[in-house]
Protein backbone atom coordinates (compact mmCIF):
# COMPACT_ATOMS: atom_id res chain seq x y z
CA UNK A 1 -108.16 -1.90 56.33
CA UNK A 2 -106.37 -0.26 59.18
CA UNK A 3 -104.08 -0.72 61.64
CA UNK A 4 -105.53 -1.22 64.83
CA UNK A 5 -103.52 0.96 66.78
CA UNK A 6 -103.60 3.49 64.40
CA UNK A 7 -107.22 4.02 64.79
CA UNK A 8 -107.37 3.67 68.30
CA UNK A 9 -104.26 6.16 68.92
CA UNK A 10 -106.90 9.12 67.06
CA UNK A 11 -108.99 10.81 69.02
CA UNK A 12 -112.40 11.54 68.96
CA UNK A 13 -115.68 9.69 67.28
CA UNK A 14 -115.47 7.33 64.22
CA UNK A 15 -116.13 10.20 62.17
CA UNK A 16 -113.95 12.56 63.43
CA UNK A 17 -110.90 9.78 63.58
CA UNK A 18 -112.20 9.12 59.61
CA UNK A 19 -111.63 12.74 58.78
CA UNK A 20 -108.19 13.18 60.76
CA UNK A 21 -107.23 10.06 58.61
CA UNK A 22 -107.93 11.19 55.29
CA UNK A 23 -106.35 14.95 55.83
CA UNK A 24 -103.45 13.21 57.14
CA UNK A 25 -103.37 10.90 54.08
CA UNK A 26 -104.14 13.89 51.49
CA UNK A 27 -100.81 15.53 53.71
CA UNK A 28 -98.60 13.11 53.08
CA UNK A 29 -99.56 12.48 49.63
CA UNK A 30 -99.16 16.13 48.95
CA UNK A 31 -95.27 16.30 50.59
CA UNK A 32 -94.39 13.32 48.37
CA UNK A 33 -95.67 15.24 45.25
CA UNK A 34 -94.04 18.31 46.16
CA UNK A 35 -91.14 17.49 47.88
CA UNK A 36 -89.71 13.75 48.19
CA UNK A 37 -90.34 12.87 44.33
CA UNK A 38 -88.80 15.92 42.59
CA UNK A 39 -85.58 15.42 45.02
CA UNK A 40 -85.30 12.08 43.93
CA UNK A 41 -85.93 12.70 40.46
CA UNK A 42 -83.22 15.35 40.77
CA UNK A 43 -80.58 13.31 42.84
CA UNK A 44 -80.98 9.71 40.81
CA UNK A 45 -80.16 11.97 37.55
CA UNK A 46 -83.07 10.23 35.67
CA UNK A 47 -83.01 11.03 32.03
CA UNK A 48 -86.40 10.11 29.46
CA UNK A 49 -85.28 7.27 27.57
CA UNK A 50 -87.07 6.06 24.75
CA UNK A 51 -86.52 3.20 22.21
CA UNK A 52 -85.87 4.55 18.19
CA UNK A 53 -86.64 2.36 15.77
CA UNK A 54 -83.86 1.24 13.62
């Protein structure tokens, strides 16, 4: 499930490392929502395109 290394490099009980984990996880998920993803959308121009019926 994880990385060896990873888990070994937290500190702490399996409990603690689990917590550390998922706050780092909810962290990063939360500076790709805010952050990385509207700067892409913004910089690759992306425009809604749909398909009209003819």
């Amino acid at each position: 499930m994880i990385s060896s290394w990873i888990w070994n490099a937290l500190p702490g009980p399996a409990l603690v490392r689990l917590l550390i984990l998922l706050v780092v996880i909810a962290a990063v998920v939360l500076v790709l929502f805010e952050y990385v993803f509207p700067w892409v959308s913004e910089s690759l121009a992306l425009q809604e395109q749909s398909v009209e019926e003819s």
